[in-house]
Protein backbone atom coordinates (compact mmCIF):
# COMPACT_ATOMS: atom_id res chain seq x y z
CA UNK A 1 -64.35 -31.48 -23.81
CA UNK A 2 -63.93 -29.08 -26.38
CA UNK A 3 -63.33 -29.62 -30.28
CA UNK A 4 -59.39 -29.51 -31.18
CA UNK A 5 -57.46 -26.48 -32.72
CA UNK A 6 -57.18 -27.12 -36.36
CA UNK A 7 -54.58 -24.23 -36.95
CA UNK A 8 -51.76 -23.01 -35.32
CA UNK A 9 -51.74 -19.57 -33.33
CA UNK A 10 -49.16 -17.34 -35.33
CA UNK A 11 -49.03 -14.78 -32.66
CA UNK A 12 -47.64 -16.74 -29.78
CA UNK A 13 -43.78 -17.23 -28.46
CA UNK A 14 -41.76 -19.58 -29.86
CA UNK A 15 -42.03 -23.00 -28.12
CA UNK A 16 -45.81 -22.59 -27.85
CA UNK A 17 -47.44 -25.94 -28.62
CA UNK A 18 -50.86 -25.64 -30.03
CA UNK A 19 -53.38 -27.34 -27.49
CA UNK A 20 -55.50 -30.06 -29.55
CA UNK A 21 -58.74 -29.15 -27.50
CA UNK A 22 -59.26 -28.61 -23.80
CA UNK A 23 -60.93 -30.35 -20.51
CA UNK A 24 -61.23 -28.75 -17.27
CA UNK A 25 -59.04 -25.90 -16.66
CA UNK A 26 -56.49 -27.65 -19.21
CA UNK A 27 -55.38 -27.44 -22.81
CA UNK A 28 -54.38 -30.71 -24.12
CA UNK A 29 -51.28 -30.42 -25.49
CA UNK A 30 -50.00 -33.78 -26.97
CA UNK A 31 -51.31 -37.55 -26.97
CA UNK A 32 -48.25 -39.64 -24.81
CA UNK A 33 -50.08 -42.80 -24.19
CA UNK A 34 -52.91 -45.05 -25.03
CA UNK A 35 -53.94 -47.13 -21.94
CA UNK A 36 -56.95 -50.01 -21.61
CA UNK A 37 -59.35 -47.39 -19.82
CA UNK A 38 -58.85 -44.04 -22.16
CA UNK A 39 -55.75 -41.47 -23.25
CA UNK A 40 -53.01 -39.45 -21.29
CA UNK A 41 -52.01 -36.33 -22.14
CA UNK A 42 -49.78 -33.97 -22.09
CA UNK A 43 -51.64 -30.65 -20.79
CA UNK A 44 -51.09 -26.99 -19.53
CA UNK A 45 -53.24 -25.36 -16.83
CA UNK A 46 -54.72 -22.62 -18.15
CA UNK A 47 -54.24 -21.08 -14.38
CA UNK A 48 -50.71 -21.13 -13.36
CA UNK A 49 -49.71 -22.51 -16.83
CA UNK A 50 -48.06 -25.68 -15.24
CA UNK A 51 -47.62 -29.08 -17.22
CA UNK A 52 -49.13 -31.74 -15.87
CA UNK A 53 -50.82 -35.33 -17.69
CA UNK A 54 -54.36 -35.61 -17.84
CA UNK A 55 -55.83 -39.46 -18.07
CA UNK A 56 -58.86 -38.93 -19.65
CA UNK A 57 -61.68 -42.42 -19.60
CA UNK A 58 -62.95 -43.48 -22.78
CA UNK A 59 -66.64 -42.51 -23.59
CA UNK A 60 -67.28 -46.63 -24.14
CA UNK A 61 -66.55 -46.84 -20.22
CA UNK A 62 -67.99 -44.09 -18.29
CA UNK A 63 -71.65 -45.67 -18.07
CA UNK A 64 -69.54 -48.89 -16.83
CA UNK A 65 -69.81 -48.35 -12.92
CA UNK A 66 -67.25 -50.56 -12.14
CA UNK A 67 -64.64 -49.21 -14.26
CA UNK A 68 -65.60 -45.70 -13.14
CA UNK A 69 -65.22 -46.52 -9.13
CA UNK A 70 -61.75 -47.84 -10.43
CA UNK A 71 -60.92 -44.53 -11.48
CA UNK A 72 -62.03 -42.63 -8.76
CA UNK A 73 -60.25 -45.01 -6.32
CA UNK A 74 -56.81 -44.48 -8.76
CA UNK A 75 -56.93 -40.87 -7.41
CA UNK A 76 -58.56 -41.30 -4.19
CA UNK A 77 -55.15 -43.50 -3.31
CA UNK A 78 -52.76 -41.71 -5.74
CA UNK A 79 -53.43 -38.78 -4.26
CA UNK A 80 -52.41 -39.66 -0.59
CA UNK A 81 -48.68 -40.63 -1.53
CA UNK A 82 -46.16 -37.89 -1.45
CA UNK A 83 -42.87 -40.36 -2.66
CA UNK A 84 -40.60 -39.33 -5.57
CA UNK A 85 -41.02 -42.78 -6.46
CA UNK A 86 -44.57 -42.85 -7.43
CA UNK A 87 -46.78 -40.54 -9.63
CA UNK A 88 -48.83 -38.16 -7.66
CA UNK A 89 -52.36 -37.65 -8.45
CA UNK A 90 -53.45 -33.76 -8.42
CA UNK A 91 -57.00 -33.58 -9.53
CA UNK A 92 -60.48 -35.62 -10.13
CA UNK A 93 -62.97 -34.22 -12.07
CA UNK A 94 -65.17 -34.50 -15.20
CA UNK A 95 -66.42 -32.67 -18.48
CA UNK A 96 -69.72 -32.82 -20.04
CA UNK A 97 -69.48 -36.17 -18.08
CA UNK A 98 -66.30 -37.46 -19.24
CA UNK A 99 -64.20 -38.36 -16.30
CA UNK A 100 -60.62 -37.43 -16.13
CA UNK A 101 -57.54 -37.81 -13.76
CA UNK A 102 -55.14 -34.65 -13.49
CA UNK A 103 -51.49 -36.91 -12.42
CA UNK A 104 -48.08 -35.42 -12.04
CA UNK A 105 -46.09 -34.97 -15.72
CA UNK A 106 -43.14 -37.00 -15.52
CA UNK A 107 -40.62 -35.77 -18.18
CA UNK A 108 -39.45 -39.14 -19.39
CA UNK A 109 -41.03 -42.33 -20.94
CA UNK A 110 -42.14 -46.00 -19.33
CA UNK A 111 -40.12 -48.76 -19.50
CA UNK A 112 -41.52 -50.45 -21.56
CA UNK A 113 -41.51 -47.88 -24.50
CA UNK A 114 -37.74 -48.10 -23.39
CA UNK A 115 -37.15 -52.06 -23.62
CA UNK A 116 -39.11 -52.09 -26.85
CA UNK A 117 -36.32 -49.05 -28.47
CA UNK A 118 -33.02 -50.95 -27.09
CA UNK A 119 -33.91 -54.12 -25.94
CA UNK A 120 -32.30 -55.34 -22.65
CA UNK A 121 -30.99 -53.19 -19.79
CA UNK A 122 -27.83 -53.70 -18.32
CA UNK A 123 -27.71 -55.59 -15.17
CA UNK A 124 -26.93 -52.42 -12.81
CA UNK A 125 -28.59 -49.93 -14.58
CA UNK A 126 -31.31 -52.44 -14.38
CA UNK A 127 -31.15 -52.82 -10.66
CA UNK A 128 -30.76 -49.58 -10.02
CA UNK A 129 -34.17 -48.92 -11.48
CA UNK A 130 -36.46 -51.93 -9.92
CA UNK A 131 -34.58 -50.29 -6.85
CA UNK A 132 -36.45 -47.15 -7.09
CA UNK A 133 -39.60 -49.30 -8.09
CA UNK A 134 -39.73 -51.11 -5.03
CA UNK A 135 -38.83 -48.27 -2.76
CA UNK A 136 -42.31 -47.29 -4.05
CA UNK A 137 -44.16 -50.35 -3.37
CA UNK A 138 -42.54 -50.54 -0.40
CA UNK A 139 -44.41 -47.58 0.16
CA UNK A 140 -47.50 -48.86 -0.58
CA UNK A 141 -47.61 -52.02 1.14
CA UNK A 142 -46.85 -49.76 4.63
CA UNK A 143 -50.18 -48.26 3.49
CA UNK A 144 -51.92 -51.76 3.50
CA UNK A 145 -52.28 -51.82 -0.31
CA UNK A 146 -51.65 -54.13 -3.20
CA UNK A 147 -50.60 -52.76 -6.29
CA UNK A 148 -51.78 -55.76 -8.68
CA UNK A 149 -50.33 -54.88 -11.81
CA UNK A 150 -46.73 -53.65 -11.72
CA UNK A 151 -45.17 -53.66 -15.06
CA UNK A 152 -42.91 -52.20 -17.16
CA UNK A 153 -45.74 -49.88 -19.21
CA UNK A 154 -46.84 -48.81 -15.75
CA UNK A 155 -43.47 -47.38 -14.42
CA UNK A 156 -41.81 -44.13 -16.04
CA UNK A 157 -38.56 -43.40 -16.12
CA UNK A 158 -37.41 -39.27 -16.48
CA UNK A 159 -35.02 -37.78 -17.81
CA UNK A 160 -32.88 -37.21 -14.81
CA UNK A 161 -32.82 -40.99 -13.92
CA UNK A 162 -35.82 -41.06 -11.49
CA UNK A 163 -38.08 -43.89 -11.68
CA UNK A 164 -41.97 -43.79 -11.00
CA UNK A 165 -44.26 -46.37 -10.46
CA UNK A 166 -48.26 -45.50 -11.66
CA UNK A 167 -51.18 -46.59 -12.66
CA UNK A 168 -52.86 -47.98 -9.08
CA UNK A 169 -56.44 -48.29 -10.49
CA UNK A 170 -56.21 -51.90 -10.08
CA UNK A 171 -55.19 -51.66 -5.95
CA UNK A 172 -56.36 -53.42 -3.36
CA UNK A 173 -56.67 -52.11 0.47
CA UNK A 174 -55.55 -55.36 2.30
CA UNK A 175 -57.57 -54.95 5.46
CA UNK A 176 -61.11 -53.88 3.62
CA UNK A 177 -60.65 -55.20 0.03
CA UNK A 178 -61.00 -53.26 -2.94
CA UNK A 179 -64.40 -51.44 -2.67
CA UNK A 180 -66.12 -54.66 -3.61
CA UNK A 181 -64.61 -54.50 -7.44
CA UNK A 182 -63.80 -57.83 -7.91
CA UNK A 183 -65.31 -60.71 -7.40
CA UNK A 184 -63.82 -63.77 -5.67
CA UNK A 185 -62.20 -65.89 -7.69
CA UNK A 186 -61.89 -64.00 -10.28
CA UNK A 187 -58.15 -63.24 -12.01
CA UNK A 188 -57.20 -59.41 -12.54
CA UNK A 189 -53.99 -57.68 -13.52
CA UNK A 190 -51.77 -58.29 -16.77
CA UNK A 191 -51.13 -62.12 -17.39
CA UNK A 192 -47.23 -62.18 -18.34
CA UNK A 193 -46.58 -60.15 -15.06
CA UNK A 194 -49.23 -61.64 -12.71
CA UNK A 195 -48.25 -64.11 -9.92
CA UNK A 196 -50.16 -67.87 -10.46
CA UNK A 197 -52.41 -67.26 -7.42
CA UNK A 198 -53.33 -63.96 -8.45
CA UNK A 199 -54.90 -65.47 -11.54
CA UNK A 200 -56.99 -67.72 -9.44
CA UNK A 201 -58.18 -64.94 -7.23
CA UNK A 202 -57.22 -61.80 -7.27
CA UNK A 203 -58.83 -60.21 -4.59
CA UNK A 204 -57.02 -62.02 -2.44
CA UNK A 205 -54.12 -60.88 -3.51
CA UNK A 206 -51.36 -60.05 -1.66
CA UNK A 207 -48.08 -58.63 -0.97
CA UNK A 208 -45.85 -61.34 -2.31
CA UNK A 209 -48.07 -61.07 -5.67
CA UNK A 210 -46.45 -57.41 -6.38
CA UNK A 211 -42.96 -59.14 -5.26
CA UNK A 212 -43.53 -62.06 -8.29
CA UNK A 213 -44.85 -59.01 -10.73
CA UNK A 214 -41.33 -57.06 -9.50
CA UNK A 215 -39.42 -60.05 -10.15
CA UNK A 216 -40.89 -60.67 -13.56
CA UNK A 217 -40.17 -57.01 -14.29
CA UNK A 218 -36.41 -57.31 -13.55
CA UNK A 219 -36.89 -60.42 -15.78
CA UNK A 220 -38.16 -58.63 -18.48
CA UNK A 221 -35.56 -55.73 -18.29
CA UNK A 222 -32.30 -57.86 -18.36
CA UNK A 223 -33.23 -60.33 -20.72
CA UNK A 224 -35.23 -58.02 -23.10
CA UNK A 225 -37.78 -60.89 -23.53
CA UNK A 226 -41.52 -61.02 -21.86
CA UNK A 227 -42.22 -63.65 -19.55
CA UNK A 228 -44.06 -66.67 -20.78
CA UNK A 229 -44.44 -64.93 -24.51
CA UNK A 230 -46.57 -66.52 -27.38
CA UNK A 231 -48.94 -68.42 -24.58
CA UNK A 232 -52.51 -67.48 -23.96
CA UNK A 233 -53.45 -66.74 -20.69
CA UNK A 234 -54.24 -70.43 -19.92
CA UNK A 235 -50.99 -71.73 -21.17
CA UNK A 236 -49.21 -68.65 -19.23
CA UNK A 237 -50.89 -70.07 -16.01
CA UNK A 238 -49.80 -74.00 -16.32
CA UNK A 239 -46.66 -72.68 -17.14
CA UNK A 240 -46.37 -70.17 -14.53
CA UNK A 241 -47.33 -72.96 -11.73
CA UNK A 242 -44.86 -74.97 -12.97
CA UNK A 243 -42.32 -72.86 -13.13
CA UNK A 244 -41.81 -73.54 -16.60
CA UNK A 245 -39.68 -70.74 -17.59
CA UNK A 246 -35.85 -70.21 -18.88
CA UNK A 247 -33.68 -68.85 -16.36
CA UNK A 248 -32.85 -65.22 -17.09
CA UNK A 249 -28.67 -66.21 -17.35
CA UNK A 250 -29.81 -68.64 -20.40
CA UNK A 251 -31.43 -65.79 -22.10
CA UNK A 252 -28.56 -63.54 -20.79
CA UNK A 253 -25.27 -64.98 -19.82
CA UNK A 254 -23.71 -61.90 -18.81
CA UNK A 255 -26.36 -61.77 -15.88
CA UNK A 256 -24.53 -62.39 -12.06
CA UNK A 257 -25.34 -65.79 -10.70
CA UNK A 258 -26.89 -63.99 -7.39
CA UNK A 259 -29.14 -61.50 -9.89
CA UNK A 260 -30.55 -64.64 -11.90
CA UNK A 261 -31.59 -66.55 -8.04
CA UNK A 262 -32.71 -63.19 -7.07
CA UNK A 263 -35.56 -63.53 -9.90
CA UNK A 264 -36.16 -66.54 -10.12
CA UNK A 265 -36.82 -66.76 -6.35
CA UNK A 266 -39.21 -63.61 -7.06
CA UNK A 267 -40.90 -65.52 -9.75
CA UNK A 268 -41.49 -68.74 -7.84
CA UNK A 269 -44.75 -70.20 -8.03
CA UNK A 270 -44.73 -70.84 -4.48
CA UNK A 271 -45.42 -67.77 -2.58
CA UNK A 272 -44.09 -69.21 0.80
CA UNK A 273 -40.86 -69.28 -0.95
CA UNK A 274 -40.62 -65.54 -2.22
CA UNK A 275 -39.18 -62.80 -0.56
CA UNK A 276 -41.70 -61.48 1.74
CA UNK A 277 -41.60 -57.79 1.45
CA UNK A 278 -39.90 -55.17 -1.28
CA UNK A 279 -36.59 -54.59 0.82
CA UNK A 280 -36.05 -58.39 1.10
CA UNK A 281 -36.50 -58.66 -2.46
CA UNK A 282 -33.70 -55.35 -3.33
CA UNK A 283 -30.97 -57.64 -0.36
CA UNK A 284 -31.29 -60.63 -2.44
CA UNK A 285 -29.79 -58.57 -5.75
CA UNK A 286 -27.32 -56.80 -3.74
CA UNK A 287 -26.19 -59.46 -1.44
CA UNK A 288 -26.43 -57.17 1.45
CA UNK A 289 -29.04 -55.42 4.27
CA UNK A 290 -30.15 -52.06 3.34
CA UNK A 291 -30.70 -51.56 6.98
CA UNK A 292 -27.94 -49.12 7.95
CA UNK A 293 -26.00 -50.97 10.40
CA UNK A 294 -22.06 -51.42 11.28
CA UNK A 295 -20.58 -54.51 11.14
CA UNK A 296 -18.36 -54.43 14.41
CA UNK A 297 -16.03 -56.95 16.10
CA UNK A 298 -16.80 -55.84 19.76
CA UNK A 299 -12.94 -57.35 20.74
CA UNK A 300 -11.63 -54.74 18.05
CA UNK A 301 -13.99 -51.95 19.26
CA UNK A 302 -11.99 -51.87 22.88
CA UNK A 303 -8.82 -51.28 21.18
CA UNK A 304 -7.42 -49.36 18.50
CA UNK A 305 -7.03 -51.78 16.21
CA UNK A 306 -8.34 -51.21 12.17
CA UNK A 307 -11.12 -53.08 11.43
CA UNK A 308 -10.94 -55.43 8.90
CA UNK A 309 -11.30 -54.59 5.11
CA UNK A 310 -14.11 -57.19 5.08
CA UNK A 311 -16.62 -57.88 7.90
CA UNK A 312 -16.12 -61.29 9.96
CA UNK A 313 -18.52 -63.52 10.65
CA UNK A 314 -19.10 -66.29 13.21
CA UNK A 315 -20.93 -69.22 12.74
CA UNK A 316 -22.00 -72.18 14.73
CA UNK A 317 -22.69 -75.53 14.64
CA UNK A 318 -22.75 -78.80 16.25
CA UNK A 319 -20.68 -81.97 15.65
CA UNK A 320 -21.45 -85.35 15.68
CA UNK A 321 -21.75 -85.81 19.71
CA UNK A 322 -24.04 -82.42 19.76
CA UNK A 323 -21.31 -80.18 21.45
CA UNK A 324 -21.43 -76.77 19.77
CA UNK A 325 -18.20 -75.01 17.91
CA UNK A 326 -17.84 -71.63 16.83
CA UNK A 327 -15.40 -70.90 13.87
CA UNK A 328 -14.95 -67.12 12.08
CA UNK A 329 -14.42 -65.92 8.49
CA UNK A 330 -15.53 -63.59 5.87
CA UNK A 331 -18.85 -63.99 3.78
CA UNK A 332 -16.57 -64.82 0.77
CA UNK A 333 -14.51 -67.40 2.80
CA UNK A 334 -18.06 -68.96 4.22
CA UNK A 335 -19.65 -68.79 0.96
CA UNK A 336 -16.53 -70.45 -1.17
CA UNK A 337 -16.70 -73.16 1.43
CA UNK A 338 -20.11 -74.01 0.46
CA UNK A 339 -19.32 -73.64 -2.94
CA UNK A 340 -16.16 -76.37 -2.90
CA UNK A 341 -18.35 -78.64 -1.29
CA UNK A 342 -16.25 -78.39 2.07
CA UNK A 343 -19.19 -77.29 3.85
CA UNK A 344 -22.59 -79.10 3.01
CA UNK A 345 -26.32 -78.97 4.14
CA UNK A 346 -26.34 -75.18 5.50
CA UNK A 347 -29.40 -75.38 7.76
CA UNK A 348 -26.81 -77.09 9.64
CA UNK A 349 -24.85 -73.83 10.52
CA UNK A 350 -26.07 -70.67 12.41
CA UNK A 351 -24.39 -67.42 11.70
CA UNK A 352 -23.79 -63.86 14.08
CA UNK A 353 -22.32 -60.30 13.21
CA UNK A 354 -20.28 -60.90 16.52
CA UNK A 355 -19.32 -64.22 18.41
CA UNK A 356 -21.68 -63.18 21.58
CA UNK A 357 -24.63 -63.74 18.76
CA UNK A 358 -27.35 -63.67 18.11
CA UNK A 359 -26.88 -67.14 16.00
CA UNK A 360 -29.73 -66.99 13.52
CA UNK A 361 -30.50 -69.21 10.06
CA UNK A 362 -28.87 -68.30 7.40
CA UNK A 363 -31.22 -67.77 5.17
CA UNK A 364 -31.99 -64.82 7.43
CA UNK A 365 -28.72 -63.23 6.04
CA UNK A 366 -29.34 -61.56 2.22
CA UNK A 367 -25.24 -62.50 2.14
CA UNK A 368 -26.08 -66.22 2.58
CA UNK A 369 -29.71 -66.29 1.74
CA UNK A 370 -29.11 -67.85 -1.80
CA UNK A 371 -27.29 -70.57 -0.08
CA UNK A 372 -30.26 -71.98 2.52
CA UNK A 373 -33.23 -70.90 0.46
CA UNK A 374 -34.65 -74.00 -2.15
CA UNK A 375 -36.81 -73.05 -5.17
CA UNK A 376 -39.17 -74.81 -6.64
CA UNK A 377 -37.67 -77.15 -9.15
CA UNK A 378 -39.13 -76.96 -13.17
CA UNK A 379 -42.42 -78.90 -14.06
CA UNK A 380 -43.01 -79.61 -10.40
CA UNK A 381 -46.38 -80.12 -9.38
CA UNK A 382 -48.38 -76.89 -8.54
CA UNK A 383 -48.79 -76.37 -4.58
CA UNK A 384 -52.49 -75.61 -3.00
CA UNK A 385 -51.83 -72.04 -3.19
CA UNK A 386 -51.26 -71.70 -6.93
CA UNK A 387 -53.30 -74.65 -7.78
CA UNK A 388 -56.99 -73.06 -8.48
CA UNK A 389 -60.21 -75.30 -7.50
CA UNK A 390 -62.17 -74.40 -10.63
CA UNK A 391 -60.49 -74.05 -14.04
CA UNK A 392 -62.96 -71.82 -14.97
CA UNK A 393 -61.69 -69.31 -12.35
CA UNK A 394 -57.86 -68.95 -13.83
CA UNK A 395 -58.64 -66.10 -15.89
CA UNK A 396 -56.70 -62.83 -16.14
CA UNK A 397 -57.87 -59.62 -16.90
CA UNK A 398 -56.48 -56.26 -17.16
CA UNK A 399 -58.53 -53.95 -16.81
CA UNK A 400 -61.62 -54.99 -17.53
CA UNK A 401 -63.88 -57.43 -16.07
CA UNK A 402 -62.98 -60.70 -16.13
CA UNK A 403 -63.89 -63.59 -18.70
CA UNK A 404 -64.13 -67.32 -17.92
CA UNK A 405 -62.23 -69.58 -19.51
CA UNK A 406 -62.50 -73.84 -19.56
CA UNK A 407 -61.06 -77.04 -20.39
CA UNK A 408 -57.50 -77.34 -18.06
CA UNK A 409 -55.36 -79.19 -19.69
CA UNK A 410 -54.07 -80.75 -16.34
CA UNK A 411 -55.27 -84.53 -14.56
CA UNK A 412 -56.60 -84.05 -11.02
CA UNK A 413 -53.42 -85.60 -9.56
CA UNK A 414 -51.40 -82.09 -10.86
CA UNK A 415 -49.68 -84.15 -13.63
CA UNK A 416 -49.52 -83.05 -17.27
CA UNK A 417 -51.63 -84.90 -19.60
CA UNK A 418 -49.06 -85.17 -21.82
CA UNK A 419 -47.58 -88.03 -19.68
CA UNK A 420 -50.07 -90.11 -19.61
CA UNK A 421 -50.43 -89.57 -23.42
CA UNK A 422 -46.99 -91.24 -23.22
CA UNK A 423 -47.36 -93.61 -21.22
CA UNK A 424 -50.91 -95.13 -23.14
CA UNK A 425 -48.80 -95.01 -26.12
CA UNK A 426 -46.00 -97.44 -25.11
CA UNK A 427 -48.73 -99.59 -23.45
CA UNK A 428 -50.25 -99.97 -26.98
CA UNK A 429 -46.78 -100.53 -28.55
CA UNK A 430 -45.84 -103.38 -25.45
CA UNK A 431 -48.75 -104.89 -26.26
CA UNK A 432 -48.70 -104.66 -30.18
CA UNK A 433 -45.37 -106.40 -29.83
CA UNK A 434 -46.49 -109.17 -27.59
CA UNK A 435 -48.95 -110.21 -30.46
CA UNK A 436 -46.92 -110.03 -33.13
CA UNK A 437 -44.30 -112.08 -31.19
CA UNK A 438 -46.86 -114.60 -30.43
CA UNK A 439 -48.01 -115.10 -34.11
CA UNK A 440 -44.94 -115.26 -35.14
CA UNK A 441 -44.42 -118.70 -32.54
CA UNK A 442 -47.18 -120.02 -33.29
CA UNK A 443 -46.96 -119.92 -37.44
CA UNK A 444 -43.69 -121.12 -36.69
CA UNK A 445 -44.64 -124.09 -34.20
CA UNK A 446 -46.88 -125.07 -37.10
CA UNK A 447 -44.96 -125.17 -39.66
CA UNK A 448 -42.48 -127.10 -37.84
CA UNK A 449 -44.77 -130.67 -36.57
C-alpha cells in the first residue's frame, strides 16, 4: 500500500478527488467507515475508473489466522450472491501482505449512521426497509447460511431508497459449520442484537437467531433506542432470557399494536416461539401473506357476481356435543370478535380461504397469527434453549475471539437472586419481631406478679 498524496493535482477536471494512497489496482479515495477488523474506502479502479469500496484488514490482524480465514470466507460467500439486497463482493486480494476486500460502492450510508443523525424512523418507512433486509436474508438462509450479526451498522441504505445488507464475515454454512472458526460454546456476533442462545453458542446458530437480530433491528429503528442499553454483555444476556425489555409502543406510542407483537415475537427468548423464516417474520408486520394468491369465494367465481371489497373467511369449530359448525366473515369481523371478548380461546376455531377448506390453525394465518400465538411473559424463567450450562460460556464477541466471562448472577432453579435476597430479609425481620414481642411479655409478666 502506497504512501498518501500530500498535495492536490492542479491539472485534473473538476470533481477529481485526490486519492490518499493506493492498493491493488485502486486509488483510495476517501475513509467512509471504521469497522472492528480494518477501514473501508471509497476507491477508483485505476482500469475502467469505476467506484467501488475497498475493506482493507488492519496490520494488528493479518498474522491472526483466524481473523484472516474470516475474511477470505466474507468474499468467498459475498461473492456468490447476485441480490440488490445485499452487497456484492468483486475482488480478494492483498498488498505487500495486507489483505483487502474489493465490495460493491453503495451510494448511501448505514443505518445506523442514519438513527444516530434523526433518531427514530417512522413506522412504514421503517418497515419498508427491514423489508428489503429480510428479502436478503431470506436469500441467504435458501443458501444454508447464517448471517450472525445483522445490525443496523451492517446494512446501507442509498440514495435511491435501496437497502443492503453486508458485512457476512461472521456466517455460518448450516450443513458444514463455519470452517471450524468458532469454537463450541463460545458466543459471537454483537451483544445488543444477538439472540440469548446465540450467546451461549454460536456455532450453533441458526436461522431464527438472524430473525431475533431482525427483530431487534426494527426495534432499534422505531424506537430510536438500542436494545438492552447501559448493560454489559452479562447483564444484556439475563435480561435478554428474560425478556426483560420495554415494549417498543412504551418507548413509541405512535407504533401499530400488530408492529409492536411483530417485534416482540421476533425478540422472544424462546426460539420455538419466533417466526421461523424471514417471510414469516415481514406477514406478521403486514398482517398479510406475501405469497401471491387470490382470495376467491368459489360460489361467486360461477357467477358474475363482484367479489367482495374484503375477502371472507370461514371458520370452524365444534360445540359443546362435538358436532362441527361453520360460520363466515371478514378478518376484521373475526378479529373484533376476539377482541370484544365474544369469541375466546382461539385454538378452538379453524379457519379456510373457502368453506370446502382446508381448515387450518390460526396461527397459520399472518391475519390471525397475533391472536393464537403466546409470548413469553417478562422475568419468566429462561427455557433449556436459552439457558446456557456453563456461565462461563455466555460471552459475546464481535469480531474477535471470544473472552470468558464468570460469576452468573442467577440460582440453579432459573430464579433471580434478588428474590431470595428478599425473601432472607423478611425472614430476619419476622423473626426480629418475634423477639422483641417476646421480651416485651415477659418484662411485662414480671413486672406484673
Amino acid at each position: 500500500m502506497k504512501e498518501p498524496t500530500e498535495t492536490p493535482d492542479a491539472t485534473k477536471p473538476q470533481g477529481y478527488i485526490q486519492p490518499l494512497g493506493k492498493i491493488g489496482q485502486y486509488d483510495l479515495l476517501k475513509k467512509i467507515a471504521e469497522g472492528g477488523m480494518g477501514s473501508i474506502y471509497m476507491a477508483r479502479s485505476t482500469k475502467d475508473k469505476s467506484v467501488v469500496a475497498i475493506k482493507v484488514m488492519s496490520p494488528n490482524y493479518v498474522h491472526n489466522p483466524v481473523l484472516l480465514k474470516r475474511f477470505e470466507q466474507e468474499y468467498r460467500v459475498a461473492s456468490k450472491f447476485n441480490h440488490p439486497n445485499l452487497v456484492r463482493a468483486l475482488e480478494f486480494g492483498t498488498d505487500n501482505d495486507l489483505p483487502f476486500l474489493v465490495l460493491e460502492f453503495v451510494n448511501g450510508e448505514s443505518l445506523g449512521v442514519i438513527i444516530s443523525r434523526q433518531g427514530k424512523l417512522e413506522e412504514l418507512e421503517g418497515i419498508k426497509i427491514i423489508a428489503q433486509v429480510a428479502k436478503a436474508l431470506n436469500q441467504v438462509h435458501k443458501d444454508k447460511l447464517i448471517h450472525r450479526d445483522v445490525k443496523p451498522d451492517n446494512i446501507l441504505v442509498g440514495k435511491n431508497g435501496i437497502a443492503k445488507l453486508t458485512d457476512l464475515g461472521l456466517v455460518k454454512e448450516i450443513l458444514v459449520g463455519d470452517l471450524n472458526l468458532t469454537r463450541s460454546g463460545r458466543g459471537l456476533g454483537t451483544p445488543n442484537f444477538m439472540a440469548p442462545e446465540q450467546f451461549r453458542d454460536a456455532k450453533n446458530a441458526d436461522i431464527r437467531c438472524d430473525i431475533y437480530s431482525l427483530g431487534a433491528t426494527l426495534y432499534t429503528m422505531l424506537t430510536g433506542e438500542l436494545p438492552y442499553k447501559s448493560v454489559n454483555p452479562l447483564e444484556t444476556w439475563m435480561k435478554k432470557v428474560q425478556n426483560d425489555l420495554p415494549t417498543p409502543r412504551e418507548l413509541n406510542p405512535r407504533i401499530s399494536e400488530r408492529t409492536d407483537w411483530a417485534i416482540r415475537r421476533a425478540m422472544d427468548s424462546d426460539p420455538d416461539i419466533r417466526p421461523s423464516t424471514c417471510r414469516e417474520f415481514v406477514e406478521d408486520l403486514v398482517g398479510k401473506s406475501t405469497r401471491k394468491s387470490a382470495v376467491t369465494t368459489p360460489a361467486l367465481e360461477k357467477t358474475n357476481i363482484k367479489q367482495p371489497s374484503e375477502p371472507i373467511w370461514f371458520m370452524a369449530y365444534n360445540d359443546d356435543q362435538g358436532k362441527q359448525h361453520v360460520v363466515k366473515g371478514t378478518a376484521k369481523a373475526i378479529r373484533r370478535s376476539f377482541k370484544d371478548g365474544i369469541l375466546e380461546d382461539p385454538f378452538k376455531y379453524k379457519l379456510a380461504k373457502s368453506v370446502e377448506g382446508p381448515f387450518e390453525e390460526m396461527k397459520i394465518f399472518p391475519e390471525f397469527r397475533d391472536l393464537a400465538v403466546q409470548l413469553t411473559k417478562p422475568n419468566s424463567t429462561p427455557n433449556s434453549k436459552t439457558q446456557p450450562l456453563d456461565p462461563a460460556k455466555a460471552i459475546p464477541v464481535s469480531p474477535e475471539p471470544a473472552k470468558t466471562t464468570s460469576g452468573l448472577n442467577r440460582s440453579k432453579s432459573g430464579t433471580p437472586t434478588w428474590v431470595y435476597y428478599v425473601v432472607g430479609a423478611s425472614t430476619i425481620i419476622a423473626i426480629s419481631l418475634i423477639i422483641i414481642v417476646v421480651i416485651y411479655l415477659k418484662n411485662l409478666s414480671n413486672s406484673n406478679p
